[in-house]
Protein backbone atom coordinates (compact mmCIF):
# COMPACT_ATOMS: atom_id res chain seq x y z
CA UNK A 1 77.75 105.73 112.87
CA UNK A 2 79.68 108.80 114.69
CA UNK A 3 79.19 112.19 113.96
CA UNK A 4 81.16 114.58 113.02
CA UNK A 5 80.84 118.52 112.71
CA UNK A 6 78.01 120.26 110.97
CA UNK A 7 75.71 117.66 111.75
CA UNK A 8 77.22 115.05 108.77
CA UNK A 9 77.62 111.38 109.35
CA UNK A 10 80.31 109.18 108.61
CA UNK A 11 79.95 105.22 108.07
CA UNK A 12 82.26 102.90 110.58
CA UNK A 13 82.29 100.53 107.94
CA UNK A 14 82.55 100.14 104.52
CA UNK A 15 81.00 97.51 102.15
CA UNK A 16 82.83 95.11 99.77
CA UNK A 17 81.60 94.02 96.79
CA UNK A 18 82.06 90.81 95.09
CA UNK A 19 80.76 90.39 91.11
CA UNK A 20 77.93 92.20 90.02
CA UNK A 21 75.35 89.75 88.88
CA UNK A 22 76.93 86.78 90.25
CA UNK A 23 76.12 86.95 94.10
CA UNK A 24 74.16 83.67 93.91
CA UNK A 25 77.59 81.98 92.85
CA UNK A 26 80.18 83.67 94.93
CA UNK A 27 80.87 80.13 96.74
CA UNK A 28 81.43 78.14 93.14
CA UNK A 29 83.58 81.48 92.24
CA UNK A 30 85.83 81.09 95.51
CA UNK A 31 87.14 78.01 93.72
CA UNK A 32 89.00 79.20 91.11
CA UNK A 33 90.00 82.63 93.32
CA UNK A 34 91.82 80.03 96.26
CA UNK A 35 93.50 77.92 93.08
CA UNK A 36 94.90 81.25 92.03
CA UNK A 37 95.65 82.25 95.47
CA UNK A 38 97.79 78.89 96.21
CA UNK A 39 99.31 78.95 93.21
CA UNK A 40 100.43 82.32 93.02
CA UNK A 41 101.44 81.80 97.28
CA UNK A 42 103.76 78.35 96.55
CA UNK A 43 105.24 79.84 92.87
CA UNK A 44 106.55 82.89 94.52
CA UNK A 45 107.68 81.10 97.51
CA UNK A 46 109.49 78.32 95.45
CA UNK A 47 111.72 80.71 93.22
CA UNK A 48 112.47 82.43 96.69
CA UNK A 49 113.73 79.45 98.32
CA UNK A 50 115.65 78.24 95.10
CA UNK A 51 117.62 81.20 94.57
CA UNK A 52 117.86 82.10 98.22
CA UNK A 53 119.72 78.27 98.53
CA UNK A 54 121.17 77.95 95.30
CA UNK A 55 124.74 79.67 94.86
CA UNK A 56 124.72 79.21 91.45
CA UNK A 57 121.77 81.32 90.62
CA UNK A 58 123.52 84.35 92.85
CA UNK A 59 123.25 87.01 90.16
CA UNK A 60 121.50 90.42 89.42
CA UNK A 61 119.01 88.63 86.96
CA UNK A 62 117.70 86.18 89.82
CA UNK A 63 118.24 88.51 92.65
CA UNK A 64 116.07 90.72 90.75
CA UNK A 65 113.83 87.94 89.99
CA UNK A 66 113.67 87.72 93.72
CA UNK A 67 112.78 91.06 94.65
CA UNK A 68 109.91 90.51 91.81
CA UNK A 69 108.33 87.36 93.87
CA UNK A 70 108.45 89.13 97.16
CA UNK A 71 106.49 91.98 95.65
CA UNK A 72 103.64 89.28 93.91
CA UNK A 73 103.70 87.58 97.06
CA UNK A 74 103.20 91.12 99.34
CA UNK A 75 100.28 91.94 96.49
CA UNK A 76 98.58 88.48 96.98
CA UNK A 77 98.60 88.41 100.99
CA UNK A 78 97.27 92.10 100.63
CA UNK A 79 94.15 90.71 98.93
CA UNK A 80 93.02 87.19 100.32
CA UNK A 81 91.68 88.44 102.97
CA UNK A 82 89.21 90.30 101.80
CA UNK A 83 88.88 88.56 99.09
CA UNK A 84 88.45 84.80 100.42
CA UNK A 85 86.18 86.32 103.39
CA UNK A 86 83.60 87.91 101.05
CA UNK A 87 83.74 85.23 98.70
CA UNK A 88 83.77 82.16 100.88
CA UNK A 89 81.79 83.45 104.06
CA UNK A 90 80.13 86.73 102.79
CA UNK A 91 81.90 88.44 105.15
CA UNK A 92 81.23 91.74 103.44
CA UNK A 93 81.86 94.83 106.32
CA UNK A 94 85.51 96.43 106.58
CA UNK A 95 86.49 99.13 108.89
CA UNK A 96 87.58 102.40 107.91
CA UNK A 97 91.55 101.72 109.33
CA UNK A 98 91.38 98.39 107.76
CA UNK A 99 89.85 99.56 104.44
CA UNK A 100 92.58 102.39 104.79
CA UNK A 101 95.89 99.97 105.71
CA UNK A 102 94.72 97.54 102.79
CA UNK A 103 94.56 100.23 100.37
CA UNK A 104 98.31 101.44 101.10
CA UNK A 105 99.90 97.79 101.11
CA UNK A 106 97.86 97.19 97.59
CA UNK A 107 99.13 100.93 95.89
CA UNK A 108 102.43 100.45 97.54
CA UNK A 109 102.84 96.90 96.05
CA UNK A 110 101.73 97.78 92.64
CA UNK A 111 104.38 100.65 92.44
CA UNK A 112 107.22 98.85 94.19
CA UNK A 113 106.62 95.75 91.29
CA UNK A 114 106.68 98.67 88.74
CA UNK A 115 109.78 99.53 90.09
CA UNK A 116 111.04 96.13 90.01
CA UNK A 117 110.07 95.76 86.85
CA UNK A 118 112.13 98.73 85.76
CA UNK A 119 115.13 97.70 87.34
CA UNK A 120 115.02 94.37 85.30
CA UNK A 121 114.31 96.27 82.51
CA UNK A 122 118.11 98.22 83.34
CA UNK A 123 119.42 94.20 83.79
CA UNK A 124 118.43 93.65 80.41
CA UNK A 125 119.78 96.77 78.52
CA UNK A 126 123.00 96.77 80.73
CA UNK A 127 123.47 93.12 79.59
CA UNK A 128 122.86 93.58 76.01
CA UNK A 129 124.15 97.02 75.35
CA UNK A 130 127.08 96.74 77.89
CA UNK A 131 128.03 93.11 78.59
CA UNK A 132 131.95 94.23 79.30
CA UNK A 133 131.08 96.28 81.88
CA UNK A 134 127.58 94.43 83.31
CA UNK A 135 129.35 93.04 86.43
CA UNK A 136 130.85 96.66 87.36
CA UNK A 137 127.34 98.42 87.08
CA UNK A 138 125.26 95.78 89.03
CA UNK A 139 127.45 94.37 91.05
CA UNK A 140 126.07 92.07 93.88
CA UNK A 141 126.47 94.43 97.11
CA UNK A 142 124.94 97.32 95.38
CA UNK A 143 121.88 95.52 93.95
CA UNK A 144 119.82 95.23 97.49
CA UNK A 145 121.07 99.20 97.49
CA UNK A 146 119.14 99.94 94.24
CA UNK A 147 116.13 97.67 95.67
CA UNK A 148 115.55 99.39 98.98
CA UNK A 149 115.93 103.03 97.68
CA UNK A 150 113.08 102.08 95.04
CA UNK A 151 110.95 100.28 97.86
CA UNK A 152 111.53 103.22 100.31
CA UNK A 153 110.98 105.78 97.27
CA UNK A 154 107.13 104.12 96.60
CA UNK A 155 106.54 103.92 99.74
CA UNK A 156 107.09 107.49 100.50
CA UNK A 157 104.70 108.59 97.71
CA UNK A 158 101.88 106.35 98.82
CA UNK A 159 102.09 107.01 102.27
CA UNK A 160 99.91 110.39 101.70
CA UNK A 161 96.57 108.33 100.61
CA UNK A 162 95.28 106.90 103.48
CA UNK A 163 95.86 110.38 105.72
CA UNK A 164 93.77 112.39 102.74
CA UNK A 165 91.14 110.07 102.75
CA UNK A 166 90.65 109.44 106.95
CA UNK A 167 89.95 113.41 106.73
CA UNK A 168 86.84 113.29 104.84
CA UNK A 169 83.06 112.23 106.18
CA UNK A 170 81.95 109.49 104.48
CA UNK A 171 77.86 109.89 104.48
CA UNK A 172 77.32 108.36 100.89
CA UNK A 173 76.75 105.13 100.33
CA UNK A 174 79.08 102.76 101.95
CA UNK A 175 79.39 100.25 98.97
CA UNK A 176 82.79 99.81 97.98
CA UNK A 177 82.89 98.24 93.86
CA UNK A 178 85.35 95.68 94.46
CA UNK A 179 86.21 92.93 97.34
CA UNK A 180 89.07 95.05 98.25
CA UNK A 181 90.04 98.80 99.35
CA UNK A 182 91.25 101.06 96.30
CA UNK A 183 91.76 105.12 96.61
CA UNK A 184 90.21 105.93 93.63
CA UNK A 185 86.94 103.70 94.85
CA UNK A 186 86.98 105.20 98.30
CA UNK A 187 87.21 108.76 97.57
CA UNK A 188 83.98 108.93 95.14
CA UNK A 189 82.20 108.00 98.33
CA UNK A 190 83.20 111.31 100.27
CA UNK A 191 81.22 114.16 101.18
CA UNK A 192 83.35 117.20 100.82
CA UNK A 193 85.59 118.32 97.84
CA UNK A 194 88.24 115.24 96.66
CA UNK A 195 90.02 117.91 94.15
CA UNK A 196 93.23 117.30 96.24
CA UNK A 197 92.73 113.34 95.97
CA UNK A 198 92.39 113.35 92.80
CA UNK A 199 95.14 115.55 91.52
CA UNK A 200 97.35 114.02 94.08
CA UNK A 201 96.46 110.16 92.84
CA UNK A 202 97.15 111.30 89.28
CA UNK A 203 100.60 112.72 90.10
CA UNK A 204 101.21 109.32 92.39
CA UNK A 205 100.53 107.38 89.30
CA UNK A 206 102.18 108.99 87.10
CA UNK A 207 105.21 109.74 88.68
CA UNK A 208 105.59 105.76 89.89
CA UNK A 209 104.10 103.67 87.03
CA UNK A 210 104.28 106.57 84.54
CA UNK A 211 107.55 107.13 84.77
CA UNK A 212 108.61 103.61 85.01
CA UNK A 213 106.59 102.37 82.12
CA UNK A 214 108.11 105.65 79.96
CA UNK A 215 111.61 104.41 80.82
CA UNK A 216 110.87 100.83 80.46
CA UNK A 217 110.00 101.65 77.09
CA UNK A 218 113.08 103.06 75.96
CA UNK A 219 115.08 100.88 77.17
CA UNK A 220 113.78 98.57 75.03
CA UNK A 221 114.22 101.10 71.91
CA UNK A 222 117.77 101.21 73.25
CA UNK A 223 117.77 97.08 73.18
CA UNK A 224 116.12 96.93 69.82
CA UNK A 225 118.69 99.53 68.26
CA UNK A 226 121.62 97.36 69.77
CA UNK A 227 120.09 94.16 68.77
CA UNK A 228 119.30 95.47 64.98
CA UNK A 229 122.92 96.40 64.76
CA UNK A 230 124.01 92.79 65.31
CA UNK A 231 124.61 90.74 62.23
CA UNK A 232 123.97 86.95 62.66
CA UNK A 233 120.45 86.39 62.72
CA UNK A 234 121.44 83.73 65.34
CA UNK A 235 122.59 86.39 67.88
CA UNK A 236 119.62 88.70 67.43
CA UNK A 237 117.47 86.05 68.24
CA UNK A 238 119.61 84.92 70.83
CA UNK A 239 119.39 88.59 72.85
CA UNK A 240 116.10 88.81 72.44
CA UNK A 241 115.36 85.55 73.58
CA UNK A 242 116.98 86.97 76.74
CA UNK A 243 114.09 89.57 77.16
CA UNK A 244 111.01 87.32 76.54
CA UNK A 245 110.38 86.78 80.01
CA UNK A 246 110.69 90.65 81.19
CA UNK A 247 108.11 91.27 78.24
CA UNK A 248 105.43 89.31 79.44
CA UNK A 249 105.65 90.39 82.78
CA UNK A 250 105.53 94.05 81.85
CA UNK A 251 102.87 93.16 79.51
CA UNK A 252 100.91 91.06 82.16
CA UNK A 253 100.86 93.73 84.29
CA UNK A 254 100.71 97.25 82.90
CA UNK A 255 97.78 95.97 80.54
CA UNK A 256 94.74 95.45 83.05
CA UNK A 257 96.53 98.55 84.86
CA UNK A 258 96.52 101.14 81.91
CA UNK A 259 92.94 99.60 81.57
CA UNK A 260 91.78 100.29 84.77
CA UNK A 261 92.82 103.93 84.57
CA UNK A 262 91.62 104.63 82.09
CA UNK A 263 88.26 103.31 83.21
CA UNK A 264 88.03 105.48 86.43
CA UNK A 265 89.07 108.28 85.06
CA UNK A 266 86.94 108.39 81.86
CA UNK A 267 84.48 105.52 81.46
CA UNK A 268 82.07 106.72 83.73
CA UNK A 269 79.13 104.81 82.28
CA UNK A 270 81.30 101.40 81.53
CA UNK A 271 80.07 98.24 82.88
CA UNK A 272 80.66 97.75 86.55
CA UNK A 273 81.76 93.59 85.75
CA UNK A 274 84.44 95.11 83.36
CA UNK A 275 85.83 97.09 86.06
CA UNK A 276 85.58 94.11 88.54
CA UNK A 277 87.07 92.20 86.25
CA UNK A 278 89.65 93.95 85.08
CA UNK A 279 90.92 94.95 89.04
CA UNK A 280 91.43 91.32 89.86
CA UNK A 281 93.11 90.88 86.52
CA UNK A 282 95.29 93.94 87.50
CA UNK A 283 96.24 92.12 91.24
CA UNK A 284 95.93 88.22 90.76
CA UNK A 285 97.60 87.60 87.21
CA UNK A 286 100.71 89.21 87.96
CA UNK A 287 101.84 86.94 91.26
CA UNK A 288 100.26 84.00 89.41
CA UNK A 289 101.91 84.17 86.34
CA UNK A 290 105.10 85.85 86.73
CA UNK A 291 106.40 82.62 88.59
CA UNK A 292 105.20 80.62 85.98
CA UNK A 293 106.74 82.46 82.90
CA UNK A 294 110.26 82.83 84.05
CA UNK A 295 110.19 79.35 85.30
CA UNK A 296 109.61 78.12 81.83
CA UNK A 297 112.19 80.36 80.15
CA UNK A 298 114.66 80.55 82.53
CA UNK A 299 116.77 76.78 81.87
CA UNK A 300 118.43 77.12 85.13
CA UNK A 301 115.49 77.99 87.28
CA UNK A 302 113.38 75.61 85.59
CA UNK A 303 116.34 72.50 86.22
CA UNK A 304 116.19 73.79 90.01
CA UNK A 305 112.92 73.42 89.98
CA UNK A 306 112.29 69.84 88.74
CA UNK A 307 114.97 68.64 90.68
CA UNK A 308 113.82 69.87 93.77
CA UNK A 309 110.42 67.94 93.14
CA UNK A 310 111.93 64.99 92.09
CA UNK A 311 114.58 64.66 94.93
C-alpha cells in the first residue's frame, strides 16, 4: 500500500473475481472459456483473411463485416488475459495501470462494435431503400473514412475513464466482481465522491450505445416501411432475408448489454452470478458468434470458407 494525503490508503492492486460459488471448479470452467476463446480468435481471423484476399468479396457489406471482426477480435484479446490467468492459474492480483488500460480497451471496444454495428445498419437501409444510388453513398474509398472517424470518435469519449478513476484513493475493499476491469465495478470501490463518474459513464453510454441503438432502430422502421410497400411476397422476404444476419448481431449484443445496465444501475440487491454471468455474455458471445452467423447466411462467405478448408 502507498499513502496518500489525509492519512487514507490506497490498494496497489486490485482483486479479480471469477464465479461466485464455483471457485472449487474454476479449472473444469477454463474449458469451455479457452473453447470460446479459440473459436471466437480463428472465426474472426478467418473472415479477415478471406475478404482481405478475396477480390470478389471487395464491397461495403464485407468491408464492414471486416471492421466488425477486428472489433470482436480487439474485445476478445482485451479479456483472455485476465480471464485465462484467474481461471487457469488463479492468478487473481491486477495493478491499478493494468486494471485501468484493460478497462479502456474493453469500453472502447464495446462502443467502437456499436458503432460498427450502426454503420451496417446504414448498409442495409441504403441498400434497400436506395439501391440506385448505394454505390455513390458508400463507395469503397470513403468506407475506411466513415470507419476511422467512428473509431477515433469512441475513442475520444472513453479516453476520460481511466484519468477520473487514477484520481481517487482506493481504501475499500480491493475485490473487483468480475475476472476483468469495468468502470462501473471500479468506481464503487473509491473513497471520495464518484458523482462525476457516474454522471459522466451515463452520458458515455448513452451518447455511444444510446445513440447508436436509437438510430439502429429506425433504420429498421425505415426498412420495414420500404419493405411493406413492396408487393411480391417473394421480394419482401427476399430484403429481409438480407438483414437477418445484422439482426442477430445487434440482438446478440445489445441484449446482455441493456441487461447489464440496467443491473448496476438499479438492481442493487440482484444476484452477484447473474451479473457475472451476464458480463461474460455481454464480451464473449459477440466475437464468438458474430463469425459464426454471417458465415452461415452469407452464401459467398460461407463458399470461401469451405473451399479454403477443403483446398
Amino acid at each position: 500500500m502507498s499513502a496518500v494525503n489525509d492519512s487514507k490508503f490506497t490498494h496497489t492492486v486490485f482483486l479479480l473475481t471469477g464465479i461466485p460459488g464455483l471457485e472449487d471448479g474454476h479449472h473444469w470452467i477454463s474449458i469451455p472459456f479457452c473453447f470460446i476463446y479459440v473459436i471466437s480468435i480463428l472465426g474472426n481471423a478467418i473472415i479477415l483473411f478471406i475478404i482481405k484476399t478475396d477480390s470478389s468479396l471487395h464491397e461495403p457489406m464485407y468491408i464492414f463485416l471486416s471492421m466488425l471482426a477486428i472489433t470482436d477480435l480487439g474485445l476478445s484479446i482485451a479479456t483472455l488475459p485476465t480471464t485465462l490467468g484467474l481461471f487457469l492459474f488463479n492468478s487473481r492480483e491486477i495493478t491499478l495501470k493494468a486494471c485501468f488500460a484493460q478497462l479502456f480497451f474493453i469500453h472502447a471496444s464495446e462502443c467502437i462494435e456499436s458503432s460498427m454495428l450502426l454503420l451496417m445498419a446504414f448498409d442495409r437501409f441504403i441498400a434497400i431503400r436506395a439501391p440506385l444510388r448505394y454505390a455513390s453513398i458508400l463507395s469503397l474509398p470513403g468506407i475506411p473514412k466513415m470507419g476511422l472517424v467512428c473509431v477515433l470518435s469512441r475513442m475520444a469519449v472513453i479516453i476520460p475513464l481511466p484519468f477520473l478513476l487514477k484520481r481517487f484513493p482506493y481504501c475499500r475493499a480491493n475485490v473487483l466482481s468480475h475476472s476483468y476491469c469495468l468502470h462501473q465495478d471500479i468506481m464503487k470501490l473509491a473513497c471520495s465522491d464518484i458523482t462525476v463518474n457516474i454522471i459522466y459513464g451515463l452520458f458515455a453510454k448513452l451518447l455511444t450505445m444510446g445513440l447508436d441503438l436509437l438510430f439502429i432502430l429506425l433504420s429498421y422502421v425505415m426498412i420495414l416501411k420500404t419493405v411493406l410497400s413492396i408487393a411480391s411476397p417473394s421480394q419482401v422476404f427476399r430484403a429481409l432475408n438480407t438483414c437477418v444476419s445484422h439482426l442477430c448481431a445487434v440482438l446478440l449484443f445489445y441484449t446482455p448489454q441493456i441487461g447489464l445496465s440496467m443491473i448496476h444501475r438499479f438492481g442493487n440487491n440482484s444476484s452477484h452470478l447473474l451479473q457475472n454471468l451476464l458480463g461474460y455474455m455481454s464480451l464473449l458471445v459477440p466475437p464468438l458468434m458474430n463469425p459464426i452467423v454471417y458465415s452461415v447466411k452469407s452464401k459467398h462467405l460461407r463458399a470461401r470458407i469451405i473451399n479454403m478448408f477443403v483446398k
